[in-house]
N, C-alpha and C. Protein backbone atom coordinates (compact mmCIF):
# COMPACT_ATOMS: atom_id res chain seq x y z
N UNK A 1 -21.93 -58.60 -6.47
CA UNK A 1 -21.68 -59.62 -5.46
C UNK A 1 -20.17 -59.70 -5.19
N UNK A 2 -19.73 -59.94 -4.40
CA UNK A 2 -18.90 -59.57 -3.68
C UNK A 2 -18.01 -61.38 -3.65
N UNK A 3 -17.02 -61.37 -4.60
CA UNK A 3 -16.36 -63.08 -4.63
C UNK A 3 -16.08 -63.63 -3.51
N UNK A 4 -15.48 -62.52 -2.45
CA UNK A 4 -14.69 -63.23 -1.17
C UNK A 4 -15.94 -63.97 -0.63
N UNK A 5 -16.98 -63.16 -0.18
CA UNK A 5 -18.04 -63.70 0.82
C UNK A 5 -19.21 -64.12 -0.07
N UNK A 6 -19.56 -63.90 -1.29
CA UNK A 6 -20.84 -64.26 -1.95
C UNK A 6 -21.93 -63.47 -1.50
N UNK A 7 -21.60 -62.26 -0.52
CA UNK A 7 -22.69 -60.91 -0.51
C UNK A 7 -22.81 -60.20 -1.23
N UNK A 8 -24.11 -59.56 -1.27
CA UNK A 8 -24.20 -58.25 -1.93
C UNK A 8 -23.40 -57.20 -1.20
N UNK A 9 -22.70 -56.06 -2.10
CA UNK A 9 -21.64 -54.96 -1.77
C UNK A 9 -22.84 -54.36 -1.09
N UNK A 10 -24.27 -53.86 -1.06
CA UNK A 10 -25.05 -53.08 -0.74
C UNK A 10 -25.38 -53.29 0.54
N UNK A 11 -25.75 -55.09 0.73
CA UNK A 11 -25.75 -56.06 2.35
C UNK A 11 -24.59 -55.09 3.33
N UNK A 12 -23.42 -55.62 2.69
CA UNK A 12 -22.03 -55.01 3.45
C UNK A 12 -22.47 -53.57 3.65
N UNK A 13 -22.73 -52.83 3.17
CA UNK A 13 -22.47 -51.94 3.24
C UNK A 13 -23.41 -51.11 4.44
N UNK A 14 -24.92 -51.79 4.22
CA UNK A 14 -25.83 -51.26 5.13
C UNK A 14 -25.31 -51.94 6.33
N UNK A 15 -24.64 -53.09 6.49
CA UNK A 15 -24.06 -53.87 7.87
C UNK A 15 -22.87 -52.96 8.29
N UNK A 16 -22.63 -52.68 7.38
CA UNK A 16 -20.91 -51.54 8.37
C UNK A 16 -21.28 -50.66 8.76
N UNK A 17 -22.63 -49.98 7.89
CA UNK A 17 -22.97 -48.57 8.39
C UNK A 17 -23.68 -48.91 9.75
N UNK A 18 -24.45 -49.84 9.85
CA UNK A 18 -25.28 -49.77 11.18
C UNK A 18 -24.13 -50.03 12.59
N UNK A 19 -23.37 -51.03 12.04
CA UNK A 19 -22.45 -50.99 13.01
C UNK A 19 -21.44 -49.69 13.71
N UNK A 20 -21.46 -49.10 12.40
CA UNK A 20 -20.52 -48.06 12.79
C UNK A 20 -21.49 -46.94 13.89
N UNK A 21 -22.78 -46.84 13.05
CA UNK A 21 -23.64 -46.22 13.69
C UNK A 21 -23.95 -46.53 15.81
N UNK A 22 -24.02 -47.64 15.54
CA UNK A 22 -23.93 -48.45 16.95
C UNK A 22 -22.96 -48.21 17.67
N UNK A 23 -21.60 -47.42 17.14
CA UNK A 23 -20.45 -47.62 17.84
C UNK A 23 -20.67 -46.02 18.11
N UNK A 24 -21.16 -45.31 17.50
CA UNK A 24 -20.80 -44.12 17.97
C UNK A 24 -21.85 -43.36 19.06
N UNK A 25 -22.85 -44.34 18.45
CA UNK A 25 -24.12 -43.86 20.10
C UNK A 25 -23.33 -44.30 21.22
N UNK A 26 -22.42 -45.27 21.38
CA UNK A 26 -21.74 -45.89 22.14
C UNK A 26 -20.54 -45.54 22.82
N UNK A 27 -20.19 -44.59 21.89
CA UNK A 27 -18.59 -43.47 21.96
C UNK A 27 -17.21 -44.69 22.14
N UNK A 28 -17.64 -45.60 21.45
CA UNK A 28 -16.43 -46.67 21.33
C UNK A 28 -16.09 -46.90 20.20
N UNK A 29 -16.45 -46.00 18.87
CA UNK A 29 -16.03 -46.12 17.61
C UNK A 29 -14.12 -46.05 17.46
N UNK A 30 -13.29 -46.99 17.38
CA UNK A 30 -12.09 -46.66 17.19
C UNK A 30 -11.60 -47.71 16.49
N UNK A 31 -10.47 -46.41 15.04
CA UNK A 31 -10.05 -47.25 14.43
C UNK A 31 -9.02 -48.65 14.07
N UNK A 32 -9.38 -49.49 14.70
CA UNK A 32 -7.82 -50.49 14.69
C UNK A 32 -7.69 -51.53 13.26
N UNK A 33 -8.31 -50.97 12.21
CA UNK A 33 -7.55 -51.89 11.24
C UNK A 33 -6.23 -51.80 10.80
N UNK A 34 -5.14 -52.66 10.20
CA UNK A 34 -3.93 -52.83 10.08
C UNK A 34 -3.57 -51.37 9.43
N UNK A 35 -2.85 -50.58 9.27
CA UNK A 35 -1.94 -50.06 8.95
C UNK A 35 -2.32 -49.84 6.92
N UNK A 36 -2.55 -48.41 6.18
CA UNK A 36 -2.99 -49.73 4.70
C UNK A 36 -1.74 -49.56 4.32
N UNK A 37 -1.85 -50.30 3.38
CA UNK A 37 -0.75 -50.68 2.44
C UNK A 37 -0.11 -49.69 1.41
N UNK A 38 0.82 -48.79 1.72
CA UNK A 38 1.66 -48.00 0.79
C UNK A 38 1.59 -48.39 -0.89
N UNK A 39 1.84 -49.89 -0.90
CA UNK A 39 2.24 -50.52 -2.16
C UNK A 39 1.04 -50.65 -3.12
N UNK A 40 -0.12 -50.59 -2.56
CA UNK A 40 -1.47 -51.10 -2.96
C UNK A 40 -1.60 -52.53 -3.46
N UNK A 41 -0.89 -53.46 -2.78
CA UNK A 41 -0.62 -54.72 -3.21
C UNK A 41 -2.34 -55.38 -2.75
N UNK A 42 -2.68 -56.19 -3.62
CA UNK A 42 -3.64 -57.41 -3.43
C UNK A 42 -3.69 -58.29 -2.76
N UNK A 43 -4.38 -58.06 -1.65
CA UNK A 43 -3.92 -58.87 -0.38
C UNK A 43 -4.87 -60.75 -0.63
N UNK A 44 -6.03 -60.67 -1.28
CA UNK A 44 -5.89 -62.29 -2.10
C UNK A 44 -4.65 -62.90 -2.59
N UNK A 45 -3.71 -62.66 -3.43
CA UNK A 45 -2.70 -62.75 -3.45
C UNK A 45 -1.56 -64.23 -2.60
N UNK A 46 -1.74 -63.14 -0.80
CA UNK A 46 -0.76 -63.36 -0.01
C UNK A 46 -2.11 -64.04 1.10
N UNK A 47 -2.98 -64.46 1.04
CA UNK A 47 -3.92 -65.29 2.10
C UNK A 47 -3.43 -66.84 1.93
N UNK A 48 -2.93 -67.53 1.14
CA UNK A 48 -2.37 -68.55 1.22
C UNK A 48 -0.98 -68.41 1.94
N UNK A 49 0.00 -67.34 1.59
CA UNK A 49 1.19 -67.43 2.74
C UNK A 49 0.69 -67.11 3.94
N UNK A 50 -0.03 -66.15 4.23
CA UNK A 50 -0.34 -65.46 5.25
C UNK A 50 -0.86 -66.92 6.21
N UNK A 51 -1.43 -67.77 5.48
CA UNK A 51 -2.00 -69.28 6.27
C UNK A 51 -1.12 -69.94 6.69
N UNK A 52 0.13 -70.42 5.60
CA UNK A 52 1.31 -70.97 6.31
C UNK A 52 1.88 -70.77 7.43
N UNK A 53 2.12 -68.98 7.31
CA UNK A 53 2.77 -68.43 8.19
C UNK A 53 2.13 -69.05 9.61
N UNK A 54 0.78 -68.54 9.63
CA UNK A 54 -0.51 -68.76 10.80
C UNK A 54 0.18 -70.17 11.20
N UNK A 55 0.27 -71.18 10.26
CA UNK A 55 0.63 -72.57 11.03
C UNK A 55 1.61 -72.82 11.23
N UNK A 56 2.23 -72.03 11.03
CA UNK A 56 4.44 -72.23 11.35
C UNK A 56 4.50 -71.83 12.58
N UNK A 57 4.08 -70.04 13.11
CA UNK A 57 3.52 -70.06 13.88
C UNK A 57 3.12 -69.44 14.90
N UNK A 58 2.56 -70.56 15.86
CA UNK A 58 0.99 -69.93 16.03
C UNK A 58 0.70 -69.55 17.16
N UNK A 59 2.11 -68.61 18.23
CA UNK A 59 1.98 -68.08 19.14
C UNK A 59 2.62 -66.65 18.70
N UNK A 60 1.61 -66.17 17.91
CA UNK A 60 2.01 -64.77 16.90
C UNK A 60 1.74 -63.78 18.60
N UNK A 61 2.76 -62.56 18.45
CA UNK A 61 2.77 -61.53 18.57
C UNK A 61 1.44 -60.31 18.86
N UNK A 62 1.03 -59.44 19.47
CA UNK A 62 0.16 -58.65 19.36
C UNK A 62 0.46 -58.06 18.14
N UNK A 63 -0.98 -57.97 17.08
CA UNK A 63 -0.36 -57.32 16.03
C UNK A 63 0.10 -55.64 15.83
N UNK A 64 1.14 -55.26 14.83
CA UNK A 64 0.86 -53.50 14.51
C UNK A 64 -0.08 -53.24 14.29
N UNK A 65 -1.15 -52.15 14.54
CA UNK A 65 -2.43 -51.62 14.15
C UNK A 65 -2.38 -50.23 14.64
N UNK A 66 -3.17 -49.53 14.08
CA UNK A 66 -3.01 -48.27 14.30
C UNK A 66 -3.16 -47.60 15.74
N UNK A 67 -4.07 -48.22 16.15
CA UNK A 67 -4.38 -48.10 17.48
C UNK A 67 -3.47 -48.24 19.01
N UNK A 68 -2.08 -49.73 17.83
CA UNK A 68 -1.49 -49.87 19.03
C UNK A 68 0.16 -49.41 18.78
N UNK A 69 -0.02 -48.35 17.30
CA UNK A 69 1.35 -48.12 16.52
C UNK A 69 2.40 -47.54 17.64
N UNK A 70 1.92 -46.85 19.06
CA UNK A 70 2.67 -46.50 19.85
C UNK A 70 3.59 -47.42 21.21
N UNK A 71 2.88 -48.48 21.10
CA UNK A 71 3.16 -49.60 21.80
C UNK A 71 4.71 -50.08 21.83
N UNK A 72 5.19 -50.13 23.07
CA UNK A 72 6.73 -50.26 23.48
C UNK A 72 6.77 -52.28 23.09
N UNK A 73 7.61 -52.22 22.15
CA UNK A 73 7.63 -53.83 22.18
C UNK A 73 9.23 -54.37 22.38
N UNK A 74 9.27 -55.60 22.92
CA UNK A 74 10.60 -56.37 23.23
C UNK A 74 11.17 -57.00 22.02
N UNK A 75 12.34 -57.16 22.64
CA UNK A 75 12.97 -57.43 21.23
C UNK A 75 14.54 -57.14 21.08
């Protein structure tokens, strides 16, 4: 069981696969999760700053993601 969500790892797992499956009959499978982490740091950890941050604030930026790592930004 899985602490964050209280699922079974097996639930998740048949749910990502079907999804993924869905995405590719679809030809819209693309990867945009964040960037991973070099450090292999524990990202439980940093979900309490990461919240602050969220409410300090809260007209955040488009995020880095892989998808958009080429993206011209201001600054």
């Amino acid at each position: 069981i899985d602490p964050d969500s209280g699922m079974s790892h097996v639930t998740k797992a048949m749910t990502a696969l079907a999804v993924l499956r869905d995405s590719m009959l679809m030809r819209n499978w693309v990867d945009d999760r964040p960037l991973r982490n070099p450090n292999k740091l524990y990202k439980r950890s940093f979900n309490p700053k990461a919240e602050a941050i969220i409410k300090k604030f809260p007209d955040a930026v488009v995020p880095y993601l892989e998808t958009n790592k080429d993206l011209k930004r201001g600054g």
